[in-house]
PDB file of N, CA and C in Angstrom:
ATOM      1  N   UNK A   1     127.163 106.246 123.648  1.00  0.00           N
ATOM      2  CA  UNK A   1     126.868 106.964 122.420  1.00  0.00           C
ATOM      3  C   UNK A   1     125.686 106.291 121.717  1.00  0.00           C
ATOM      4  N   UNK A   2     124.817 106.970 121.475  1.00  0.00           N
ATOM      5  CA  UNK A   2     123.587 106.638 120.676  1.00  0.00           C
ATOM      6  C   UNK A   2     124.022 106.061 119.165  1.00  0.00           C
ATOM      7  N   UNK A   3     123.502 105.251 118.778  1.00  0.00           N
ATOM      8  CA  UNK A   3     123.348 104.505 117.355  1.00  0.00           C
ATOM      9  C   UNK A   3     122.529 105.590 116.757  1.00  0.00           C
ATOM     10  N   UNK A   4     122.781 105.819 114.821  1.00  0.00           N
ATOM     11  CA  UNK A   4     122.113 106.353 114.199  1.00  0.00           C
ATOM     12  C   UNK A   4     121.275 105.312 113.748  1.00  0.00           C
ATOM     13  N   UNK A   5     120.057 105.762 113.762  1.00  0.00           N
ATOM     14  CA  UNK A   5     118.853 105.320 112.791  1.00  0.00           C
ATOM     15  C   UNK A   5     118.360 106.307 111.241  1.00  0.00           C
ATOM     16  N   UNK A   6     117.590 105.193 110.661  1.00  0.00           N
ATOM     17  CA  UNK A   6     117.877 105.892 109.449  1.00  0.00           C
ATOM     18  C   UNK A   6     116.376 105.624 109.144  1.00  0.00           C
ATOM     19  N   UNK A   7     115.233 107.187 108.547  1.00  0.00           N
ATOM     20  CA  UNK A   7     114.192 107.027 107.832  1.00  0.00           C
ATOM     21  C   UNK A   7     114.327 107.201 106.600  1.00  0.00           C
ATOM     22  N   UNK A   8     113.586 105.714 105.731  1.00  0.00           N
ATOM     23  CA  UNK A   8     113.847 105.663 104.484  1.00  0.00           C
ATOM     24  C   UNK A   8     112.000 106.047 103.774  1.00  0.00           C
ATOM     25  N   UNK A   9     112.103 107.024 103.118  1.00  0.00           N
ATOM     26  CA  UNK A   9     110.455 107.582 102.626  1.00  0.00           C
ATOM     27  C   UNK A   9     110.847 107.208 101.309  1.00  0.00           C
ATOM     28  N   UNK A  10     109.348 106.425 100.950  1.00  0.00           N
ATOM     29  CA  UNK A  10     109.229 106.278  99.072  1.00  0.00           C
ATOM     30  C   UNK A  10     108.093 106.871  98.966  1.00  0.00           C
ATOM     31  N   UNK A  11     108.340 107.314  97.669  1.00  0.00           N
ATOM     32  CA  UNK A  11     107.229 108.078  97.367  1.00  0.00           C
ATOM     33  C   UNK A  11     106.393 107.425  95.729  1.00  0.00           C
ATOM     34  N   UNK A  12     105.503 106.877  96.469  1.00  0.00           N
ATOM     35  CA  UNK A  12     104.824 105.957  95.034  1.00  0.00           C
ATOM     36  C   UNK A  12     103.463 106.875  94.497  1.00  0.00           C
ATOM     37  N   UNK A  13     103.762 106.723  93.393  1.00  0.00           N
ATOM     38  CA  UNK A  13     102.077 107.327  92.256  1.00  0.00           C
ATOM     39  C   UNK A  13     101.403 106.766  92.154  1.00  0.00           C
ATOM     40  N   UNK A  14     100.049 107.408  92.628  1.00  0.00           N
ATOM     41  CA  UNK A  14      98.738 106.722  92.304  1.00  0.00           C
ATOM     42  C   UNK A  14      98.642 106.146  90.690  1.00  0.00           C
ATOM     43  N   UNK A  15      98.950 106.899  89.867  1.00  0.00           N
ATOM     44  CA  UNK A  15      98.873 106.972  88.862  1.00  0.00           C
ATOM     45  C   UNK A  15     100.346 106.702  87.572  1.00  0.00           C
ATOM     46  N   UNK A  16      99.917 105.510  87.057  1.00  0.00           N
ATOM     47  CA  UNK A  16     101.223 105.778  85.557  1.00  0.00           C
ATOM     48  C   UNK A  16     101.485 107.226  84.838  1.00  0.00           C
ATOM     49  N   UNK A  17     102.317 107.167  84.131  1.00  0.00           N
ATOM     50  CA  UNK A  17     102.857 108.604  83.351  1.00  0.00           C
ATOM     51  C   UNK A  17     101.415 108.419  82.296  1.00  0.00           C
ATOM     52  N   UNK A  18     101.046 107.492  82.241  1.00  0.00           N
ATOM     53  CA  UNK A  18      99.672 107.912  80.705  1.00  0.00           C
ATOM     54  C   UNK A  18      98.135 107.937  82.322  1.00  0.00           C
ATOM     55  N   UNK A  19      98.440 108.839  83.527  1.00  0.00           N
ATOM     56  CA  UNK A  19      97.119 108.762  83.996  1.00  0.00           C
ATOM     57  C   UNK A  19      96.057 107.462  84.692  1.00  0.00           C
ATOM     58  N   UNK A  20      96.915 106.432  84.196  1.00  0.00           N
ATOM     59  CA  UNK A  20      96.315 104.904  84.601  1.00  0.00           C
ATOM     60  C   UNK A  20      96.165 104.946  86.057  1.00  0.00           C
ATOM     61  N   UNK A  21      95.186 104.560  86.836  1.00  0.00           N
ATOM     62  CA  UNK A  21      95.330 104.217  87.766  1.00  0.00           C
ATOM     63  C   UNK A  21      96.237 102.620  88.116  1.00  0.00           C
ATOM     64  N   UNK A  22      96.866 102.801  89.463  1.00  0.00           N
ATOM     65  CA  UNK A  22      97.898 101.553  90.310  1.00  0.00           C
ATOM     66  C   UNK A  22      97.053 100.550  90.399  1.00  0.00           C
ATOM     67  N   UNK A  23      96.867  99.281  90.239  1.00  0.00           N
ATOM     68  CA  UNK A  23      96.513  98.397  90.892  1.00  0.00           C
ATOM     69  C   UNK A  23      96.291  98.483  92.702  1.00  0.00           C
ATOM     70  N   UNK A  24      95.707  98.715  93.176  1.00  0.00           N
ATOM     71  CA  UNK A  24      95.904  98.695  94.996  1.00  0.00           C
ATOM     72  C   UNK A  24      96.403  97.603  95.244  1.00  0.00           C
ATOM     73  N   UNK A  25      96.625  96.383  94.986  1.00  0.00           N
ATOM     74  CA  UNK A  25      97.638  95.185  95.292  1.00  0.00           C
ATOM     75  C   UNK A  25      98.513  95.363  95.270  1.00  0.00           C
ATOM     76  N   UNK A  26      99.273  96.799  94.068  1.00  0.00           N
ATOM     77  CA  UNK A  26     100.950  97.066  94.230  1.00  0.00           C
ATOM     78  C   UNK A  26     101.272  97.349  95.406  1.00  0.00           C
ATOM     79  N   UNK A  27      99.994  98.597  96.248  1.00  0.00           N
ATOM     80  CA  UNK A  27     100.623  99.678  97.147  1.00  0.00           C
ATOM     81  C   UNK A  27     100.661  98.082  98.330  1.00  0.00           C
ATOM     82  N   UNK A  28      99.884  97.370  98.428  1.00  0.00           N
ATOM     83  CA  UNK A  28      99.737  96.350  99.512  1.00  0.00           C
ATOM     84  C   UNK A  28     100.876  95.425  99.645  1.00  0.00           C
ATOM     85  N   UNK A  29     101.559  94.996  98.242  1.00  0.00           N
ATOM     86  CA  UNK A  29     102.406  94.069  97.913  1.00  0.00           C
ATOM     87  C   UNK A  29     103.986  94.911  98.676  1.00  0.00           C
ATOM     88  N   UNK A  30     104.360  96.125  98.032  1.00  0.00           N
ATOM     89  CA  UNK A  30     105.182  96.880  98.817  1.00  0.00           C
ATOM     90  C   UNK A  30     105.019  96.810 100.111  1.00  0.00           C
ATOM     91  N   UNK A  31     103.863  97.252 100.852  1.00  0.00           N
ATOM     92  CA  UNK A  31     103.839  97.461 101.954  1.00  0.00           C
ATOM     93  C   UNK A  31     104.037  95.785 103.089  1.00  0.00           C
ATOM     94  N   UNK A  32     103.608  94.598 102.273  1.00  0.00           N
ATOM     95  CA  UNK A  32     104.155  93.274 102.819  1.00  0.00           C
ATOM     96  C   UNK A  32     105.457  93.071 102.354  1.00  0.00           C
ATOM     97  N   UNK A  33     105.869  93.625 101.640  1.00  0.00           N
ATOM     98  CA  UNK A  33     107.546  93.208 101.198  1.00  0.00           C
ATOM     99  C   UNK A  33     108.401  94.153 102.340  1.00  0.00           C
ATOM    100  N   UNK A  34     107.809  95.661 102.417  1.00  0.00           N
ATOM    101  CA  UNK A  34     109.054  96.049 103.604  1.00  0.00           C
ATOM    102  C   UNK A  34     108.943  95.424 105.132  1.00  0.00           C
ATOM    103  N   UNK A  35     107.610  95.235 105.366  1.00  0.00           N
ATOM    104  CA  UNK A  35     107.475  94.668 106.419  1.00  0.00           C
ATOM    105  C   UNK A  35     107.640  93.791 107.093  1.00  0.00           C
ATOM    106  N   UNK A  36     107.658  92.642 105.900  1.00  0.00           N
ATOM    107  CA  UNK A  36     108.475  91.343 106.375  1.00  0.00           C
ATOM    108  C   UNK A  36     110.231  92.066 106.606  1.00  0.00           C
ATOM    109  N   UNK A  37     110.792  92.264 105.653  1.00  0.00           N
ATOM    110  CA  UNK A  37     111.889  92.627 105.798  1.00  0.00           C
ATOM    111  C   UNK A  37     112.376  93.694 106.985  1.00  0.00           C
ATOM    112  N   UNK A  38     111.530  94.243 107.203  1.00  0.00           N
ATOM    113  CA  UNK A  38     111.962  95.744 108.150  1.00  0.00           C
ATOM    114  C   UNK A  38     111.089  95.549 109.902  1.00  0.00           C
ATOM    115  N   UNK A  39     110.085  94.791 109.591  1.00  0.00           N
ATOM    116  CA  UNK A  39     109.309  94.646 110.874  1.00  0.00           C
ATOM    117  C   UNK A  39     108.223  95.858 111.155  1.00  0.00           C
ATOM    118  N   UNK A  40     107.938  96.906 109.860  1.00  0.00           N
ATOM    119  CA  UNK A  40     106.655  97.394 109.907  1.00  0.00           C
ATOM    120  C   UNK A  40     107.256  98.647 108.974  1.00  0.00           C
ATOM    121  N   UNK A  41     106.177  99.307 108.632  1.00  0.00           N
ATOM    122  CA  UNK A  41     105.845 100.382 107.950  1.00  0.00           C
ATOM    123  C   UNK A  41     104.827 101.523 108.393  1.00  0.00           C
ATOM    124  N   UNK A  42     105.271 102.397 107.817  1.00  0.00           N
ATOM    125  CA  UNK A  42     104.189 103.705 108.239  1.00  0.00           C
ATOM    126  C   UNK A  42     103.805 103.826 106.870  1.00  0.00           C
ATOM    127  N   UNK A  43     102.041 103.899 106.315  1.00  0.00           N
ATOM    128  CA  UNK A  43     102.162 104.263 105.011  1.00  0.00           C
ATOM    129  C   UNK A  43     100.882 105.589 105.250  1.00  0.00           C
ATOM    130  N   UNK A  44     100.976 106.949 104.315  1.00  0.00           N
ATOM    131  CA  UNK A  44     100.188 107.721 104.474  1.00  0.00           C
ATOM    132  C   UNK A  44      99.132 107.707 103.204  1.00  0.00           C
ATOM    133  N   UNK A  45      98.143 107.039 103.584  1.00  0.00           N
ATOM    134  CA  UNK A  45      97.360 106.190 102.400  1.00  0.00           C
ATOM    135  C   UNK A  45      95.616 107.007 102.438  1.00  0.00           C
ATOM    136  N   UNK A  46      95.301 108.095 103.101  1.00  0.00           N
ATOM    137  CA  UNK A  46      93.873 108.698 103.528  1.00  0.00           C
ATOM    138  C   UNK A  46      93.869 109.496 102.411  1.00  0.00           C
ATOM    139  N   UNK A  47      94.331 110.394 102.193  1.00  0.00           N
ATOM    140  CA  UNK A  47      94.787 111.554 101.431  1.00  0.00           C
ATOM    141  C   UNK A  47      96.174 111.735 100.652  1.00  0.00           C
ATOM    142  N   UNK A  48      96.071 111.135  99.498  1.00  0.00           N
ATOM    143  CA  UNK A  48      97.306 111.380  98.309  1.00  0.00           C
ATOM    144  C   UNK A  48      98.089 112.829  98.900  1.00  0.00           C
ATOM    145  N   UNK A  49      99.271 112.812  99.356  1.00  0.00           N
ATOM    146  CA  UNK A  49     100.406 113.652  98.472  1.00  0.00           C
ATOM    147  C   UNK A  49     100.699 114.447  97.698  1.00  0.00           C
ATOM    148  N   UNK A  50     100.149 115.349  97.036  1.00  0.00           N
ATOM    149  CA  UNK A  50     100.466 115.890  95.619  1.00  0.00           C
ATOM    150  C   UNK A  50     101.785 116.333  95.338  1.00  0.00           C
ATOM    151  N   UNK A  51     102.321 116.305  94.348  1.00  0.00           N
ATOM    152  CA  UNK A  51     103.473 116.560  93.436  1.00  0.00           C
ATOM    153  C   UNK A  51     103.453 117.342  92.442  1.00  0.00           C
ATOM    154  N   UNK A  52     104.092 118.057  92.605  1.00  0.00           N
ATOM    155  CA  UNK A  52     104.459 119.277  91.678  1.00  0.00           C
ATOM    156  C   UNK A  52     105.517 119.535  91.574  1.00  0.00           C
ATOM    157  N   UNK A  53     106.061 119.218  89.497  1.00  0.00           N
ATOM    158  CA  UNK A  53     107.768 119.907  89.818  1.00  0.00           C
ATOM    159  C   UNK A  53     107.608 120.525  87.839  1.00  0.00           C
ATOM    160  N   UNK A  54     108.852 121.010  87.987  1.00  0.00           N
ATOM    161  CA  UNK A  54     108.934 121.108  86.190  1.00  0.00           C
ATOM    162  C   UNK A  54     109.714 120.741  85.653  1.00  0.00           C
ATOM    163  N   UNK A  55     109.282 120.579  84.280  1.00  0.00           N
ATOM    164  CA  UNK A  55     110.226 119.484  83.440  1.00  0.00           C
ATOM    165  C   UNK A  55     110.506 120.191  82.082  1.00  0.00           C
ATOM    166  N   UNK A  56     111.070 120.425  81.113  1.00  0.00           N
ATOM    167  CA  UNK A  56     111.160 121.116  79.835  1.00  0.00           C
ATOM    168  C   UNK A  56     110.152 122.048  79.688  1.00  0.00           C
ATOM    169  N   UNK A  57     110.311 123.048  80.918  1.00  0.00           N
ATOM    170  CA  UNK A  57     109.285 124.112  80.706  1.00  0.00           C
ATOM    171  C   UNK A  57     107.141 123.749  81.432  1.00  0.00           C
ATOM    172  N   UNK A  58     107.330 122.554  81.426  1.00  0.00           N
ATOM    173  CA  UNK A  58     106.305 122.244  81.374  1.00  0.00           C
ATOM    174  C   UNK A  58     106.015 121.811  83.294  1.00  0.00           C
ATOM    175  N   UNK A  59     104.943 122.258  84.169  1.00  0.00           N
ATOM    176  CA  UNK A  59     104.728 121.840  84.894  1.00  0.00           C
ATOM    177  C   UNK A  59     103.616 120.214  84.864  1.00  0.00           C
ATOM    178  N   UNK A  60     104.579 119.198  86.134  1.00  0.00           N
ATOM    179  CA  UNK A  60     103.997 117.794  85.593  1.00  0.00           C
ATOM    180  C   UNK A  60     103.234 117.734  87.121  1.00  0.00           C
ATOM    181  N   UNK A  61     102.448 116.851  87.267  1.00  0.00           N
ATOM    182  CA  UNK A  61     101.563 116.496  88.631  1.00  0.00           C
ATOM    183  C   UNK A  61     101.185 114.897  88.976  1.00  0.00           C
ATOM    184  N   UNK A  62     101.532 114.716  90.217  1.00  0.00           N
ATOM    185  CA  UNK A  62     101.144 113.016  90.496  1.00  0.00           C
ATOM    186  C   UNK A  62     100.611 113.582  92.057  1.00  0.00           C
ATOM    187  N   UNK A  63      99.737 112.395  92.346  1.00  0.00           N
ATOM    188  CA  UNK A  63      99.569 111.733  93.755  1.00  0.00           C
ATOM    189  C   UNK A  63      99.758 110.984  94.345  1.00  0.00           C
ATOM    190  N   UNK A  64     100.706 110.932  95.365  1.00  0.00           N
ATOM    191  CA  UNK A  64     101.303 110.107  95.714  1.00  0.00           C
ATOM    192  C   UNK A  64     100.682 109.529  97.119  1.00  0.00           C
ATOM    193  N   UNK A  65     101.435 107.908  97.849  1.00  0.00           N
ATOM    194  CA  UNK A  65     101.215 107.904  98.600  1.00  0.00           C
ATOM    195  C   UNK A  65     102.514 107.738  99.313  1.00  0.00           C
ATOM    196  N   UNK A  66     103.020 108.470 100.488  1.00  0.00           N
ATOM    197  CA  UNK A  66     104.474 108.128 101.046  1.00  0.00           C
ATOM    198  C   UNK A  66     104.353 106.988 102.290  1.00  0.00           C
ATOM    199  N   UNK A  67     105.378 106.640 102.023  1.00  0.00           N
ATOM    200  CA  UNK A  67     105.694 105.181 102.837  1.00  0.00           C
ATOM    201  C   UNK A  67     107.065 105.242 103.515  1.00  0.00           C
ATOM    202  N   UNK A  68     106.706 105.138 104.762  1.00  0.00           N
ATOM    203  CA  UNK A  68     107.876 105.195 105.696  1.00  0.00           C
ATOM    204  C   UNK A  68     108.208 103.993 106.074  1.00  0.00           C
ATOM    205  N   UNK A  69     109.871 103.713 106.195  1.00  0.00           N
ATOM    206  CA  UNK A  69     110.465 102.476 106.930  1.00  0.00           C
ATOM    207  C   UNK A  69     111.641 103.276 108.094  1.00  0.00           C
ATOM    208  N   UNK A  70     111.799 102.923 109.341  1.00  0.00           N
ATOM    209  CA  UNK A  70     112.472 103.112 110.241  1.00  0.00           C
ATOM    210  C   UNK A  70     113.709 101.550 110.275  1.00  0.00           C
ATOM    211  N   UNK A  71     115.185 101.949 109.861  1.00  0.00           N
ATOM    212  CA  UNK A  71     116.016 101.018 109.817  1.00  0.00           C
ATOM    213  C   UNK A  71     117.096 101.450 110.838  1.00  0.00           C
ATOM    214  N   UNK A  72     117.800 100.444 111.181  1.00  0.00           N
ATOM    215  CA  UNK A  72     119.448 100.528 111.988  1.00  0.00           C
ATOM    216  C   UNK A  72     120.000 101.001 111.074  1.00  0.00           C
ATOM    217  N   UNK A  73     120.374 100.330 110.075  1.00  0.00           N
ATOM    218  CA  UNK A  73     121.692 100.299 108.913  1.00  0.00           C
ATOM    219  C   UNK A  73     120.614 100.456 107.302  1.00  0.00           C
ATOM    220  N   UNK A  74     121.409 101.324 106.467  1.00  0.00           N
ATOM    221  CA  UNK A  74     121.091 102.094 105.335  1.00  0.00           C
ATOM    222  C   UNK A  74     121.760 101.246 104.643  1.00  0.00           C
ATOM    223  N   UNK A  75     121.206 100.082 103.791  1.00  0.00           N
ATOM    224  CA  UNK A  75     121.456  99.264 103.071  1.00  0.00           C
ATOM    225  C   UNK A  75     121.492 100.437 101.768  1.00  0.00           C
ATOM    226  N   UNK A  76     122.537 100.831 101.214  1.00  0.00           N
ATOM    227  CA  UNK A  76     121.873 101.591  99.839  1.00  0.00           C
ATOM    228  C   UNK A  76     121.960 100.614  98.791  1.00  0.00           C
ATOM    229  N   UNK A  77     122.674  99.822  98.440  1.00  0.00           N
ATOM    230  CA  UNK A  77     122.923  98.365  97.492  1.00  0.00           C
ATOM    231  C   UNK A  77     121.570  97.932  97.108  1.00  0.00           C
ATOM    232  N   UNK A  78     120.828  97.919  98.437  1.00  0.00           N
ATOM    233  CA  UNK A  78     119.500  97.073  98.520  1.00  0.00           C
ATOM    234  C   UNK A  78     118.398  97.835  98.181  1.00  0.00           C
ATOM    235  N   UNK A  79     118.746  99.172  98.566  1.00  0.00           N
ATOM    236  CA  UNK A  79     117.120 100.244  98.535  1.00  0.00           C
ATOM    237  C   UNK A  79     117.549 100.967  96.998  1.00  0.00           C
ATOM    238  N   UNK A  80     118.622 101.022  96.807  1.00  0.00           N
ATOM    239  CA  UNK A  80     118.634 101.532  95.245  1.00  0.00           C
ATOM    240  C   UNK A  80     118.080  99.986  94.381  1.00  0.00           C
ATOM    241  N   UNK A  81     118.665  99.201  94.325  1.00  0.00           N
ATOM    242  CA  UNK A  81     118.147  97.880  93.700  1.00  0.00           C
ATOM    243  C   UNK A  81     116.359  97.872  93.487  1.00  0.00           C
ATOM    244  N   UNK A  82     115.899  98.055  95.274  1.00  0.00           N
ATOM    245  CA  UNK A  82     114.718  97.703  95.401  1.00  0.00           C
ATOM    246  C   UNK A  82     113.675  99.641  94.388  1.00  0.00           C
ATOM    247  N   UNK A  83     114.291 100.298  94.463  1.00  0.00           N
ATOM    248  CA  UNK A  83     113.517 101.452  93.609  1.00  0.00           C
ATOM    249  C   UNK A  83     113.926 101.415  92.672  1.00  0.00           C
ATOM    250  N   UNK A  84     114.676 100.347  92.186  1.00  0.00           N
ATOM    251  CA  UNK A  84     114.865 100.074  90.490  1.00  0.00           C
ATOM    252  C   UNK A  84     114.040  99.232  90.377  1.00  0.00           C
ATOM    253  N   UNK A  85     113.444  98.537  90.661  1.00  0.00           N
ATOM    254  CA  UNK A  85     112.412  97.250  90.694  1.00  0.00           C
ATOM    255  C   UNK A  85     111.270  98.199  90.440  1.00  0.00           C
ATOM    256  N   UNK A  86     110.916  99.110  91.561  1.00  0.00           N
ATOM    257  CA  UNK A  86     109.421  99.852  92.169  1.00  0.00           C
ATOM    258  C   UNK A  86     109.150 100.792  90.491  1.00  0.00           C
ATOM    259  N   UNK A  87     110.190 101.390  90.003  1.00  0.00           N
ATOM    260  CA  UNK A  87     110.065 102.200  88.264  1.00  0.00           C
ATOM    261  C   UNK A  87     109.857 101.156  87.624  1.00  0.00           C
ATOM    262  N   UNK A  88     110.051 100.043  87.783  1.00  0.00           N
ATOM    263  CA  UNK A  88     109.504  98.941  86.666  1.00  0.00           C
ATOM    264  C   UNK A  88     108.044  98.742  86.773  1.00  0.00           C
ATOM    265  N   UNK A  89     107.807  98.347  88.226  1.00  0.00           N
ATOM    266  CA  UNK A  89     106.370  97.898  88.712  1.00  0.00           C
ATOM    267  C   UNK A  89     105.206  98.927  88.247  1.00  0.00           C
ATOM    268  N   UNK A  90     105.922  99.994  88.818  1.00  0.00           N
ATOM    269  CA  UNK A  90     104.711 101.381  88.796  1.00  0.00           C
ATOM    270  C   UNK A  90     104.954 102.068  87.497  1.00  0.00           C
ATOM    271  N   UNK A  91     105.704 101.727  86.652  1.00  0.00           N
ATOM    272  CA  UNK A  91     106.177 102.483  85.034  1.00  0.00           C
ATOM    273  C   UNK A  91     106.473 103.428  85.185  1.00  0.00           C
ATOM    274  N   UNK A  92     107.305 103.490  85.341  1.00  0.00           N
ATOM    275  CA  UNK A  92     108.140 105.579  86.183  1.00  0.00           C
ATOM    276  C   UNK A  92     109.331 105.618  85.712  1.00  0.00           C
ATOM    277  N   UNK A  93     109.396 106.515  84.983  1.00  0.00           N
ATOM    278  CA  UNK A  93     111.147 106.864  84.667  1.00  0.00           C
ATOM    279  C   UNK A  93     112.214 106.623  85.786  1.00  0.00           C
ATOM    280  N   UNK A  94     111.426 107.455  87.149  1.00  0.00           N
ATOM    281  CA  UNK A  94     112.294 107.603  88.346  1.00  0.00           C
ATOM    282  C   UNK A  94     110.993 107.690  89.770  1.00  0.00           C
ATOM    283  N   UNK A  95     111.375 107.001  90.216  1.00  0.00           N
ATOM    284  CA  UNK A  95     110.523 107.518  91.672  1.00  0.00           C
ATOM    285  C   UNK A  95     111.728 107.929  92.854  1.00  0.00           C
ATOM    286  N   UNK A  96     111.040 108.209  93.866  1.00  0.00           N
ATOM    287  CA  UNK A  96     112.269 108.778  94.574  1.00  0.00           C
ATOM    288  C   UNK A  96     111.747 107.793  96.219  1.00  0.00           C
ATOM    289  N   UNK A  97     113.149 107.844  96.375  1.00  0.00           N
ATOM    290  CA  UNK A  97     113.317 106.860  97.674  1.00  0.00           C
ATOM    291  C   UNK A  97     114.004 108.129  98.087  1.00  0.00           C
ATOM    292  N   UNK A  98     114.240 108.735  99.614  1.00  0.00           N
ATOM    293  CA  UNK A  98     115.028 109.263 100.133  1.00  0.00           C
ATOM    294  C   UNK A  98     115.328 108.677 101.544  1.00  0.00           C
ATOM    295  N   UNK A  99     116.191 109.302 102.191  1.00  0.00           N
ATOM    296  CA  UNK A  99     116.861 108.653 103.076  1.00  0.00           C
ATOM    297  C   UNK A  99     117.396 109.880 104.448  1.00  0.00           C
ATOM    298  N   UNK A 100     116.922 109.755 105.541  1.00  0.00           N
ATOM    299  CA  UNK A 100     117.680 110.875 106.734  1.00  0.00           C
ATOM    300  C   UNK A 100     118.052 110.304 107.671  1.00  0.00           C
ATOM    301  N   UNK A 101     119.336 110.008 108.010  1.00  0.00           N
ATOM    302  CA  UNK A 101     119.410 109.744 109.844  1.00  0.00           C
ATOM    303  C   UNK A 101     118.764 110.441 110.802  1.00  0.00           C
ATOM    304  N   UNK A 102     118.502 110.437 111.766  1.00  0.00           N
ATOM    305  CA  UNK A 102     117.645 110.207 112.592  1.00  0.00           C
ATOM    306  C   UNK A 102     117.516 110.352 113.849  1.00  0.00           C
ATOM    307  N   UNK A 103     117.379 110.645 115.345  1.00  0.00           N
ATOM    308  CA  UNK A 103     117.289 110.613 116.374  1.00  0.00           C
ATOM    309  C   UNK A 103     115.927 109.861 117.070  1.00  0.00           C
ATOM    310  N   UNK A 104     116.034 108.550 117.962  1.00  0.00           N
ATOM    311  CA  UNK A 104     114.772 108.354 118.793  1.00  0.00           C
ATOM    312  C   UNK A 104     114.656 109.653 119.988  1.00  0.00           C
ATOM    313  N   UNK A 105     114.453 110.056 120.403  1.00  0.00           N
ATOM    314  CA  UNK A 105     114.121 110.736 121.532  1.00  0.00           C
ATOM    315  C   UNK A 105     113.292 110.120 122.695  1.00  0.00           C
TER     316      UNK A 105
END
């Protein structure tokens, strides 16, 4: 029987809620923090993401860049912890981490 694997995607903003541009050391600093920990990353860093959702009537917009980690085991303790950290870093009410099991083929 095959083991599940699990892809974990974050989705980080170029930009703070007041328009600021990120430091590029954040997106780099993330991307050495999962990697030590996980043994590599996929990040889609050429072309921002765009975001579009609505909020009290009002449509809001970011660019993002998404960042993939491929894991065995779905630490959620650790990846909720660690995207409570990432809304501090990047000033975000909420960013979104999601999570899918998986098939290698």
């Amino acid at each position: 029987m095959r083991r599940a694997h699990y892809l974990v995607q974050l989705l980080l903003p170029l930009r703070d809620n007041h328009g600021v541009a990120h430091d590029p050391a954040l997106f780099k600093e993330v991307a050495s923090s999962l990697t030590e920990r996980f043994g590599g990353i996929t990040a889609y860093t050429r072309s921002p993401a765009e975001g579009l959702w609505q909020s009290d009537g009002d449509t809001h917009h970011d660019d993002v860049v998404a960042v993939e980690v491929m894991v065995d085991d779905l630490d959620e303790r650790w990846w909720g912890a660690f995207r409570r950290h990432l809304e501090i870093v990047f000033r975000q009410r909420q960013l979104l981490v999601l999570a899918q099991e998986v098939r290698r083929l």
